[in-house]
N, C-alpha and C. Protein backbone atom coordinates (compact mmCIF):
# COMPACT_ATOMS: atom_id res chain seq x y z
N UNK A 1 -11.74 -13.04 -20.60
CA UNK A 1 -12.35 -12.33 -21.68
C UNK A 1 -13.87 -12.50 -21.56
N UNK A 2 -14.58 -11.35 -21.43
CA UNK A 2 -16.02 -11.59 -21.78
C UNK A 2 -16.76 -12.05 -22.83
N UNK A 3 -18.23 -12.73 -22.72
CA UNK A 3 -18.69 -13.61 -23.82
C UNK A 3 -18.98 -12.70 -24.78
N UNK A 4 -19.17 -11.71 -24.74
CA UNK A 4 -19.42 -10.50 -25.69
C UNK A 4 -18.23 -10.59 -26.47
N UNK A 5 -17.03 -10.51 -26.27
CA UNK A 5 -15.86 -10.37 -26.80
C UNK A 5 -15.16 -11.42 -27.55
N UNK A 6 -15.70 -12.10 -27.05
CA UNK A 6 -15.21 -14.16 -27.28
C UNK A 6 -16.04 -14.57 -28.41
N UNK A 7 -18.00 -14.38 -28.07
CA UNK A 7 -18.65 -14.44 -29.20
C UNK A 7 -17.90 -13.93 -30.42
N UNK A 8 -17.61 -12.94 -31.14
CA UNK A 8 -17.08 -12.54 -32.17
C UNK A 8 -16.20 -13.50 -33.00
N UNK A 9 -15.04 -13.37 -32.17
CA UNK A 9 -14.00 -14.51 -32.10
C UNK A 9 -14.57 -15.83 -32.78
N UNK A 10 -15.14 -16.42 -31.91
CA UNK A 10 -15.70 -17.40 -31.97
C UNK A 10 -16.34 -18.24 -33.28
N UNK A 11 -17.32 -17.16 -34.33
CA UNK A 11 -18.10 -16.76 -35.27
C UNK A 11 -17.27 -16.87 -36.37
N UNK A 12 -16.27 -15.84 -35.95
CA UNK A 12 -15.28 -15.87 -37.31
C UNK A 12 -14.14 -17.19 -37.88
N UNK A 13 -13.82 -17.83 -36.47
CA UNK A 13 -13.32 -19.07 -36.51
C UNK A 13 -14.28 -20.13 -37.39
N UNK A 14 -15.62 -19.85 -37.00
CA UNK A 14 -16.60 -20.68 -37.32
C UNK A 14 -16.90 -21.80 -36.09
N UNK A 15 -16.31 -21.65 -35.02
CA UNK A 15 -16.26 -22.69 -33.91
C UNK A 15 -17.87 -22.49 -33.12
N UNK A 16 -18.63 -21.52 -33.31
CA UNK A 16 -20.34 -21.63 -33.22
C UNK A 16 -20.93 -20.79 -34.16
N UNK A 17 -22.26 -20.97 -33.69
CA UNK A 17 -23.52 -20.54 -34.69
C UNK A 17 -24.39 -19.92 -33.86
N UNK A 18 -24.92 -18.60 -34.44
CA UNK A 18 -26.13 -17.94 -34.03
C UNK A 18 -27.03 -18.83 -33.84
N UNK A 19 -27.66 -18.77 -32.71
CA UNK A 19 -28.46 -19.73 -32.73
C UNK A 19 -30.28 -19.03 -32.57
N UNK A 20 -31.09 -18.95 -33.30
CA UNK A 20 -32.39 -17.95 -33.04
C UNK A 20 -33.43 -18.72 -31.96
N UNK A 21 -33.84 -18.51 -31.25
CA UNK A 21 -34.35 -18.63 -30.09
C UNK A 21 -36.06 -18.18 -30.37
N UNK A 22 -36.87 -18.47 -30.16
CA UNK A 22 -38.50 -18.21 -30.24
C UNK A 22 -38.57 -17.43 -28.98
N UNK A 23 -39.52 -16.12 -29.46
CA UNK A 23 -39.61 -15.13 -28.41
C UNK A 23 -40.24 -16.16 -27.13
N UNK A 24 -40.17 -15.57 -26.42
CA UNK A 24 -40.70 -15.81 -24.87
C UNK A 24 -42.61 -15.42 -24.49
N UNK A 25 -43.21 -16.55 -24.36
CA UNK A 25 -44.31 -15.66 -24.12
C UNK A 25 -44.56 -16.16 -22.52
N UNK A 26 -45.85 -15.51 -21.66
CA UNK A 26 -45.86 -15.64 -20.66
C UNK A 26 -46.63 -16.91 -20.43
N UNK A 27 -46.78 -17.32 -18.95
CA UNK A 27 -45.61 -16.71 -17.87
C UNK A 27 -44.40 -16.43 -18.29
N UNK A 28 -43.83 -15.33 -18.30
CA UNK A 28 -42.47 -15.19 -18.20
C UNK A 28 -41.39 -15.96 -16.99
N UNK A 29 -40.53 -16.52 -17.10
CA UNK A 29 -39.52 -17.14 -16.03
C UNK A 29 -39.01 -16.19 -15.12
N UNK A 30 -38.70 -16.42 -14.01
CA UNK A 30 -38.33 -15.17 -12.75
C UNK A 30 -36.75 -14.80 -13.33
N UNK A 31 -35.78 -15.29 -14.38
CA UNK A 31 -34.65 -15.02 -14.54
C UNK A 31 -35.17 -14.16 -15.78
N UNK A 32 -36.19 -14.00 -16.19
CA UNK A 32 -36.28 -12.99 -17.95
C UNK A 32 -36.37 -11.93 -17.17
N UNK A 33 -35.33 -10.95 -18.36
CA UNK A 33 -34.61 -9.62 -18.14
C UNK A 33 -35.16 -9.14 -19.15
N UNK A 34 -36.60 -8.09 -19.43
CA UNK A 34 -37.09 -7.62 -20.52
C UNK A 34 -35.86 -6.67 -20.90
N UNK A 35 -35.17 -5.95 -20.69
CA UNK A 35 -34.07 -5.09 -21.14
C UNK A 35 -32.80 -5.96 -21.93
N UNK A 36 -32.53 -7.19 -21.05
CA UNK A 36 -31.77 -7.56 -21.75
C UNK A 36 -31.62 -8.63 -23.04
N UNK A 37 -30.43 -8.42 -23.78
CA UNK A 37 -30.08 -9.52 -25.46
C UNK A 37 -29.71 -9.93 -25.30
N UNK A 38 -29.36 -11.62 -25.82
CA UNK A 38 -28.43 -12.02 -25.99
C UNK A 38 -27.72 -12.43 -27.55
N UNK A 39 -26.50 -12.11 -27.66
CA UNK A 39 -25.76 -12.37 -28.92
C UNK A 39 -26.16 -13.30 -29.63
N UNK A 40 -25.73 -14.34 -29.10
CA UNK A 40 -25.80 -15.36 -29.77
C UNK A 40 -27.18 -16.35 -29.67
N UNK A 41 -28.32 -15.79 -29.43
CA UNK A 41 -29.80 -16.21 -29.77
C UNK A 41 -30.29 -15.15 -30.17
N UNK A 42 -29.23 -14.67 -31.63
CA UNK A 42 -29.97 -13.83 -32.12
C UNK A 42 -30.78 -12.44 -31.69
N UNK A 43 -30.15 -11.71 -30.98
CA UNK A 43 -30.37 -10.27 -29.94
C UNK A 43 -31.73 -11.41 -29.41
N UNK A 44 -32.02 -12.18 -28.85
CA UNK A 44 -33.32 -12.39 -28.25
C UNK A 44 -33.45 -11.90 -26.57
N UNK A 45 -34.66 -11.55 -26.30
CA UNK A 45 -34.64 -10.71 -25.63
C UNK A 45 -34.63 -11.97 -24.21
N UNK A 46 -34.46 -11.32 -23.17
CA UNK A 46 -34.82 -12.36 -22.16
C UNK A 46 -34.00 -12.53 -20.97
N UNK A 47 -32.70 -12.44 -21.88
CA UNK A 47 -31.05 -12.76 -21.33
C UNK A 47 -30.03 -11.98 -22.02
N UNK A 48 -29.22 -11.46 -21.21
CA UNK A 48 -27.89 -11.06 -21.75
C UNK A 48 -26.97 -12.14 -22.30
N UNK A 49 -25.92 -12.11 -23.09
CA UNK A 49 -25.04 -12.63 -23.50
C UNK A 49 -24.22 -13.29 -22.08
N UNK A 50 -23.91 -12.21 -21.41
CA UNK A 50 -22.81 -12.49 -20.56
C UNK A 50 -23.77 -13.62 -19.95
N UNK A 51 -24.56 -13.90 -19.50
CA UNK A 51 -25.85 -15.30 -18.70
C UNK A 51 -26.41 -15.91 -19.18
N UNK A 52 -26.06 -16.10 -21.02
CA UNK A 52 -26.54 -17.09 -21.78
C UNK A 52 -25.74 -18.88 -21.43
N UNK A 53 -26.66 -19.46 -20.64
CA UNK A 53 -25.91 -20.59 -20.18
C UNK A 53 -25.52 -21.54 -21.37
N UNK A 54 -26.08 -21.47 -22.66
CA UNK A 54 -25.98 -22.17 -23.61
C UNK A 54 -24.58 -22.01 -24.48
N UNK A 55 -24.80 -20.57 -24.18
CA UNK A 55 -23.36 -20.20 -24.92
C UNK A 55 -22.16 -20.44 -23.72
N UNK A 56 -22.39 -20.22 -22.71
CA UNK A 56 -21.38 -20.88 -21.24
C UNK A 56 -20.88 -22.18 -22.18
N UNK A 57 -21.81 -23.38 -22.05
CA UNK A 57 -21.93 -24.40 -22.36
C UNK A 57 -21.46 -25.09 -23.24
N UNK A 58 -21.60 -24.39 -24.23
CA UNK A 58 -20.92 -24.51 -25.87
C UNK A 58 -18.94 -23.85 -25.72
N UNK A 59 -19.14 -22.92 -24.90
CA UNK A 59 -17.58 -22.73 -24.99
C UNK A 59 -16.56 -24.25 -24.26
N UNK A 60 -17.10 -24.02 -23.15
CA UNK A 60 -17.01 -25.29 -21.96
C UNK A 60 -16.88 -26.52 -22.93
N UNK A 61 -17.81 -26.91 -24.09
CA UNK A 61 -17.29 -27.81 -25.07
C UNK A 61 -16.08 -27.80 -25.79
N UNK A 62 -15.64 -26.68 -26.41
CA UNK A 62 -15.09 -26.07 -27.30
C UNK A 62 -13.77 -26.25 -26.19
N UNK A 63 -13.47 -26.01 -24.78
CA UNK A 63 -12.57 -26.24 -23.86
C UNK A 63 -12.07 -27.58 -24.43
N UNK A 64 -12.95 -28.42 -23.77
CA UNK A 64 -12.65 -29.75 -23.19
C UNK A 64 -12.67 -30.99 -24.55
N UNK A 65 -13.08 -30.08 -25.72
CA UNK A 65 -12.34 -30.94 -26.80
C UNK A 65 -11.07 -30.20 -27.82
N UNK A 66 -10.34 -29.17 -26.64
CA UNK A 66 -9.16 -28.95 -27.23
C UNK A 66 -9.31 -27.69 -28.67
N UNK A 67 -10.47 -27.48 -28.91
CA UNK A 67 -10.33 -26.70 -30.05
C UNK A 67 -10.10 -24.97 -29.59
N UNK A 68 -10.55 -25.17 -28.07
CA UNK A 68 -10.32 -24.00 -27.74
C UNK A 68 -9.41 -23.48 -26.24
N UNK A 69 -8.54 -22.97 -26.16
CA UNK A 69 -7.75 -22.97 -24.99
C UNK A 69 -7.44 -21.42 -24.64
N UNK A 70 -6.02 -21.64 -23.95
CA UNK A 70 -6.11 -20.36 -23.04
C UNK A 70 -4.58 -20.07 -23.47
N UNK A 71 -4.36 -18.71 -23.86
CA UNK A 71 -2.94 -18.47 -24.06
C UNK A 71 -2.12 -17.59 -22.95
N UNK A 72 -0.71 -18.02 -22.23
CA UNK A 72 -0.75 -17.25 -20.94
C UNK A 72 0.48 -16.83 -21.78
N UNK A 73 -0.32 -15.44 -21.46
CA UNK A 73 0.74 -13.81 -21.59
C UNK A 73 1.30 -13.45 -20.77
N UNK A 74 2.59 -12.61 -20.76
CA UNK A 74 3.13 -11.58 -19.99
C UNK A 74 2.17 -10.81 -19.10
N UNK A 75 2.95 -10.01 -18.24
CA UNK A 75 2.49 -8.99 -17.36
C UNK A 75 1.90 -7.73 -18.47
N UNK A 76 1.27 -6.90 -18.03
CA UNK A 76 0.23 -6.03 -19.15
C UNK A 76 0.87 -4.95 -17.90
N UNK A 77 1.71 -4.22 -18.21
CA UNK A 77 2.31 -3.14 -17.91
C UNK A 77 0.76 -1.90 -17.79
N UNK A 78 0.46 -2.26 -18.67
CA UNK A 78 -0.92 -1.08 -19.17
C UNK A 78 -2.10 -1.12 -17.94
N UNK A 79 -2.45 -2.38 -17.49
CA UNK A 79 -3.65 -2.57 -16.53
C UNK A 79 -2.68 -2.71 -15.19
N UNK A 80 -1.58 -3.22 -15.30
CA UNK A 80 -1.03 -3.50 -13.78
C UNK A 80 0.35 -2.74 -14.17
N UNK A 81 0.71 -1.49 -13.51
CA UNK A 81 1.89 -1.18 -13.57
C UNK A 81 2.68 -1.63 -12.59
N UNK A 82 2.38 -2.40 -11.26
CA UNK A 82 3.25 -2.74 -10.27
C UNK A 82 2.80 -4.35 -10.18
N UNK A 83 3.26 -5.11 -11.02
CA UNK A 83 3.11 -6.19 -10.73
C UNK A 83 3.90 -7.55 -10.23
N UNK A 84 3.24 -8.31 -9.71
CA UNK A 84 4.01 -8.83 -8.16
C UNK A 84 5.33 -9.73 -8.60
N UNK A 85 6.37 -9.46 -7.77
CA UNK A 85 7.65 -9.90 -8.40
C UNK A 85 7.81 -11.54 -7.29
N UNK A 86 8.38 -11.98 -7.83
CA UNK A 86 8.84 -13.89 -7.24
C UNK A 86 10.05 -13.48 -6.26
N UNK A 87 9.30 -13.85 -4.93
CA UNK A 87 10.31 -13.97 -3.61
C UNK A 87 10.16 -13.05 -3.13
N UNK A 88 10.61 -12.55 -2.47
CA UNK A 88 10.88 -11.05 -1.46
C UNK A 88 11.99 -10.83 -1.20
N UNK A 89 11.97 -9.29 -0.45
CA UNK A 89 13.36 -8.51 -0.87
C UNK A 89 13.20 -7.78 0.17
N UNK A 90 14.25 -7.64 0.74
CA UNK A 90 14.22 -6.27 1.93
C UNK A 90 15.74 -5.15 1.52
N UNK A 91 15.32 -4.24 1.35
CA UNK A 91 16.32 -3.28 1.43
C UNK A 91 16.82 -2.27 2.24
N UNK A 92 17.95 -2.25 2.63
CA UNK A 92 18.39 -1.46 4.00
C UNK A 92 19.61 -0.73 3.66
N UNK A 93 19.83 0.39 4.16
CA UNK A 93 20.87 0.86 4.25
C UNK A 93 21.80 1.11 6.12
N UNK A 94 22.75 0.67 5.93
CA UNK A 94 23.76 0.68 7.07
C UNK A 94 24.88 1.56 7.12
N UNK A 95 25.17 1.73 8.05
CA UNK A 95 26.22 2.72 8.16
C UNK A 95 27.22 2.39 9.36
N UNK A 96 28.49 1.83 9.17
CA UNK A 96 29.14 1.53 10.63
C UNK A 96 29.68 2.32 11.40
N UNK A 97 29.53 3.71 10.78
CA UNK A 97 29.90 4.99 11.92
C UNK A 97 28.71 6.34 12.30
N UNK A 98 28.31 5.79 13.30
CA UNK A 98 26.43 6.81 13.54
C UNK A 98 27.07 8.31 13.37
N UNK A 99 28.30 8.83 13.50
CA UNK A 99 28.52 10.17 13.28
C UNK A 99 28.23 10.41 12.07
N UNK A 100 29.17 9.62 11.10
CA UNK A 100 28.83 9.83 9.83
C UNK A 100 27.40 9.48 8.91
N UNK A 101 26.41 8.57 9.54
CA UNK A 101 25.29 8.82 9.25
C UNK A 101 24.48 10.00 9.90
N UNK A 102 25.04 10.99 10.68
CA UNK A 102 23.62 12.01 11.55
C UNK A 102 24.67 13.18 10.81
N UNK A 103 25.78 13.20 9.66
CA UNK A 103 26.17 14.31 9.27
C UNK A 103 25.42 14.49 8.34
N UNK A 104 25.57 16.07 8.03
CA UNK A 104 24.75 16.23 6.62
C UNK A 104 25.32 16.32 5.23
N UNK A 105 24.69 15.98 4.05
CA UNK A 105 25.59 15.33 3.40
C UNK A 105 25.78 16.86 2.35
N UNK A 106 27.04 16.74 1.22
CA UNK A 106 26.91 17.27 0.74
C UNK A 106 26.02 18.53 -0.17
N UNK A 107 24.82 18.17 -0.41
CA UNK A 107 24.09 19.03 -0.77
C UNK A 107 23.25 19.87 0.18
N UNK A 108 23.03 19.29 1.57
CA UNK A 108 22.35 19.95 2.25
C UNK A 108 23.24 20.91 2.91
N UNK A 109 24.68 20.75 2.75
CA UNK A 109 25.92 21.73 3.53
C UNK A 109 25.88 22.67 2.36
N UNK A 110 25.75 22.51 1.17
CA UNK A 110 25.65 23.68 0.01
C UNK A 110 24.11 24.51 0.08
N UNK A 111 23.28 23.87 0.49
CA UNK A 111 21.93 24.86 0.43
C UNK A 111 22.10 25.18 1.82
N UNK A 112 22.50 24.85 3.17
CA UNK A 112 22.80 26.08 4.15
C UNK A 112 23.77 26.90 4.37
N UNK A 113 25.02 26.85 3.20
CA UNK A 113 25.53 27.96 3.45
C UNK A 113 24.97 28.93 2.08
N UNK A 114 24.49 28.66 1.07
CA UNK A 114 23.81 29.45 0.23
C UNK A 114 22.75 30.37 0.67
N UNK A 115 22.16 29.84 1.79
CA UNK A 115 20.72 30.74 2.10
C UNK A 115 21.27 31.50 3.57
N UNK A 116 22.52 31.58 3.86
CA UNK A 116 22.68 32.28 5.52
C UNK A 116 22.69 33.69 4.33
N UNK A 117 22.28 34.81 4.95
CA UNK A 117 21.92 36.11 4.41
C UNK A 117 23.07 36.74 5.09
C-alpha cells in the first residue's frame, strides 16, 4: 500500500500526527523537489509523501512495536486473473489406437457432408 494511502489510515486510527515542517530556505539540498508535498509535514514543499523518510520511519516504528501489521489476503481475481497455482500439472491426451485418433470425429463428418453441393 502506498504512503499516500496508509497516511489516511493511519490519522484516523490516531497512530500519527501531522507533523508541520519550517519552509526550506536556501541553499536548498540536492534531494528538494520544488514541485513536490508531502502529507504528512503538512503539504510542505520539498518532498513527496511517498520519500518522506520520517514518515518511512514512523511506520517502521508502528511495525516493530506490533501496533501495526500486515493482513495476508486471498488471490484478487480483479488485478491477477491467472494466478499461480501450487505444484505443476501436465495434461495429455492419449489414444491407444492411431487410426482412431487421425479419424474425424463426429462433427467434422456432419459439416463435410453438409457443405458437398
Amino acid at each position: 500500500m502506498p504512503y499516500t494511502e496508509l497516511l489516511p489510515r493511519l490519522l484516523e486510527q490516531k497512530l500519527v500526527e501531522i507533523i508541520p515542517l519550517k519552509p526550506l530556505e536556501p541553499p536548498y539540498p540536492r534531494s528538494c523537489s520544488p514541485n513536490a508535498r508531502c502529507d504528512y509535514h503538512c503539504e510542505a514543499i520539498g518532498h513527496a509523501t511517498e520519500r518522506c523518510w520520517s514518515l518511512k520511519h514512523k511506520v517502521q516504528d508502528l511495525l516493530d512495536g506490533g501496533l501495526l501489521g500486515f493482513q495476508n489476503q486471498g488471490p484478487n481475481v480483479q488485478s491477477n486473473p491467472l494466478p499461480t497455482h501450487k505444484g505443476m500439472a501436465i495434461n495429455t491426451i492419449s489414444h491407444e489406437n492411431r487410426e482412431e485418433a487421425e479419424r474425424p470425429n463426429r462433427r467434422e463428418q456432419e459439416e463435410s457432408t453438409t457443405n458437398v453441393p
